[in-house]
Every structure is written in structure tokens, then in C-alpha cells.
Protein backbone atom coordinates (compact mmCIF):
# COMPACT_ATOMS: atom_id res chain seq x y z
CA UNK A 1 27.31 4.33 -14.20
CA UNK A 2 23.86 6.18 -13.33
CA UNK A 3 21.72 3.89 -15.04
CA UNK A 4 23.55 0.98 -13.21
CA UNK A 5 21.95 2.38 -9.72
CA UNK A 6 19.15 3.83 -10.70
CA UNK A 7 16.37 2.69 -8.02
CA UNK A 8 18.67 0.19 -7.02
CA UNK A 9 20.43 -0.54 -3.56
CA UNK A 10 24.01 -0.68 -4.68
CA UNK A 11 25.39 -0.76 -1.11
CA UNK A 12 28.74 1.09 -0.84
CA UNK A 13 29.40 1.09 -4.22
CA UNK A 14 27.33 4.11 -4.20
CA UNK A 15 30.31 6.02 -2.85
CA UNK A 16 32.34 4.95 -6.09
CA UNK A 17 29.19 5.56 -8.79
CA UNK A 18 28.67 9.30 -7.44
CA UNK A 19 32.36 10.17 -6.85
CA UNK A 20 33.04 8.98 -10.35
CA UNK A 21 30.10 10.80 -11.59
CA UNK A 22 30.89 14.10 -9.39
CA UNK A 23 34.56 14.35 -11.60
CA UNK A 24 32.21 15.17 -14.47
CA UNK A 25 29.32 17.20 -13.18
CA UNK A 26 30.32 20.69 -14.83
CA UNK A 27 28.99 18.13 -18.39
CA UNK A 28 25.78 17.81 -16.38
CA UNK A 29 24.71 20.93 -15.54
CA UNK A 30 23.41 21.38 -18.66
CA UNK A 31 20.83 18.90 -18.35
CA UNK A 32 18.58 19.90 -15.75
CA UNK A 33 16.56 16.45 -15.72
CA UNK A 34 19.99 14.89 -14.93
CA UNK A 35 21.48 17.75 -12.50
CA UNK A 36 18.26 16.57 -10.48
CA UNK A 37 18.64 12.74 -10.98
CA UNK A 38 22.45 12.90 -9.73
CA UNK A 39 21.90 15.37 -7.27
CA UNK A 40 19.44 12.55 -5.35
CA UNK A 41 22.05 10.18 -5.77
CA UNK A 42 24.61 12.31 -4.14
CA UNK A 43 21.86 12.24 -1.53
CA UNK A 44 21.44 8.84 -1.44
CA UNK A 45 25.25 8.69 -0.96
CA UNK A 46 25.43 11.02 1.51
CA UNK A 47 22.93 9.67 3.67
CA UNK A 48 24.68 6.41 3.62
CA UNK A 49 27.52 8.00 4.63
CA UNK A 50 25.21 9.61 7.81
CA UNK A 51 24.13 6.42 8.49
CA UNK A 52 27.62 4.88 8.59
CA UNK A 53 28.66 8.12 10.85
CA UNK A 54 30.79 9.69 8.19
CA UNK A 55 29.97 13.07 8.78
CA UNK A 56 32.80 14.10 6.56
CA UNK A 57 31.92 12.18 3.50
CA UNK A 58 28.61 12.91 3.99
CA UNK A 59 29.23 16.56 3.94
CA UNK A 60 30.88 16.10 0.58
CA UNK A 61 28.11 14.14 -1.63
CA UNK A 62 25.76 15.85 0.33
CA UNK A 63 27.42 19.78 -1.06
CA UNK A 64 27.51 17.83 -4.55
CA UNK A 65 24.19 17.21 -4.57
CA UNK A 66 23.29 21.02 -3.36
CA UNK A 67 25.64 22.39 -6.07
CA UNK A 68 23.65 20.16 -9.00
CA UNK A 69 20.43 21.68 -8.14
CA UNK A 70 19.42 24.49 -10.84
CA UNK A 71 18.15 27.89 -9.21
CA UNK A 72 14.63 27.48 -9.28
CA UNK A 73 15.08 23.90 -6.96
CA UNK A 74 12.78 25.91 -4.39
CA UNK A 75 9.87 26.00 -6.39
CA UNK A 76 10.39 23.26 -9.01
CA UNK A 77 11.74 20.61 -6.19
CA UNK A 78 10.80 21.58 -2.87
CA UNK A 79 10.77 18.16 -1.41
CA UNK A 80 14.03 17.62 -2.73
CA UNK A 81 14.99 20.67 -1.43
CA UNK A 82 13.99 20.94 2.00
CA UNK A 83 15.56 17.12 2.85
CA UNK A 84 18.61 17.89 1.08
CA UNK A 85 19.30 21.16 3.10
CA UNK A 86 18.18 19.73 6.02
CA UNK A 87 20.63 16.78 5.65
CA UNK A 88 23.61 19.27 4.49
CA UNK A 89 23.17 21.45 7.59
CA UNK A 90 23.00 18.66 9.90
CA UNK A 91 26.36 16.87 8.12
CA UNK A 92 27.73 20.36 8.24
CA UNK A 93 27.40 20.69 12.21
CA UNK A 94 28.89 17.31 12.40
CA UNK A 95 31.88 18.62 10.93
CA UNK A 96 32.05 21.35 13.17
CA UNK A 97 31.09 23.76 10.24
CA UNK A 98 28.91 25.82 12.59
CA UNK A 99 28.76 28.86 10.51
CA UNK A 100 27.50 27.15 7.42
CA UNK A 101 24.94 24.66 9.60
CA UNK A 102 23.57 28.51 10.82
CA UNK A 103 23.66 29.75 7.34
CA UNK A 104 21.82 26.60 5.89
CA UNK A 105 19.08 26.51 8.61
CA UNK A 106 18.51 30.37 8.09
CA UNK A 107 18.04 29.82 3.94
CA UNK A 108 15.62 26.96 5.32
CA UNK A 109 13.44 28.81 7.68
CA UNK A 110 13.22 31.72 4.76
CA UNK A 111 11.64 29.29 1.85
CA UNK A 112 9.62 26.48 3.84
CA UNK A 113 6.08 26.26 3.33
CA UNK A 114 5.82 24.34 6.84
CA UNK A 115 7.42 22.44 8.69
């Protein structure tokens, strides 16, 4: 399913490739050239979903992507990184998670570079 999107516009069917994908992402943690690769794509889907206003579903690809990301994502994929935080805590407020918006902000403003 990955290599049908990859660097393609799939429209919505984005939703379906990452949600099918997301069922099996404990078997891709182990790959962390992969973990990365469907981690965007989460992104991709969840800024779809921002774009469509579904702050909900958004929320969700967007905390898939954040949970594929190995610990070192600061330093190895700071780009990455930043946007997808950024994007999270944003989805997050629009889902009236307030506490976790804060909480992702303050993790932000304690690892950027610049802004």
C-alpha cells in the first residue's frame, strides 16, 4: 500500500492507505527508515484532514505519525519534527485537547533551533 502513494497525490484514499497501514505499525517500528517514511504519510493524511476541517481525524494520523518517530527524531529529523508537532498541537486545540496543545507547544519551545 506505501509504495502505491509514495510521492503521489492519492486524494482521500490517503485516509484508507495510512489507516490500513497504522493496524500494523508495532511490525514497523523496527525499521527506522520506514517508521520515518509512514510517519510523513500519516502527516500527509493528517493535514488533509486539517485542510478538510477534520480536526478529529487529523488529530489521529497526526498522533500516528508522532508515535512512529524513533527517539532521536529531534536531532536526526528536525524538520520533520518541528512541522509535525506543530501540526499535532494545533489539531489537538481543535479538539479541545488544551492540556496536550500546552504540553506539545512547551516540548516545542524546549528543542527548536529558531523559529
Amino acid at each position: 500500500l506505501y509504495s502505491f502513494c509514495d510521492g503521489k497525490d492519492v486524494g482521500d484514499t490517503i485516509f484508507l492507505i495510512a489507516s490500513q497501514i497504522n493496524h500494523g505499525k508495532e511490525w514497523i517500528l523496527g525499521d527506522k527508515d520506514l517508521s520515518i517514511a509512514i510517519a510523513e504519510l500519516n502527516m500527509k493524511a493528517g493535514e488533509k484532514a486539517l485542510d478538510g476541517c477534520d480536526h478529529k481525524t487529523a488529530y489521529s494520523y497526526l498522533g500516528a505519525a508522532l508515535s512512529l518517530l524513533p527517539n532521536d527524531h529531534w536531532r536526526n529529523h528536525y524538520d520533520l519534527s518541528l512541522r509535525l508537532n506543530f501540526l499535532t498541537s494545533s489539531a489537538a486545540n481543535s479538539c479541545c485537547q488544551y492540556d496536550e496543545a500546552e504540553q506539545i507547544l512547551r516540548g516545542i519551545s524546549g528543542r527548536t533551533r529558531c523559529f
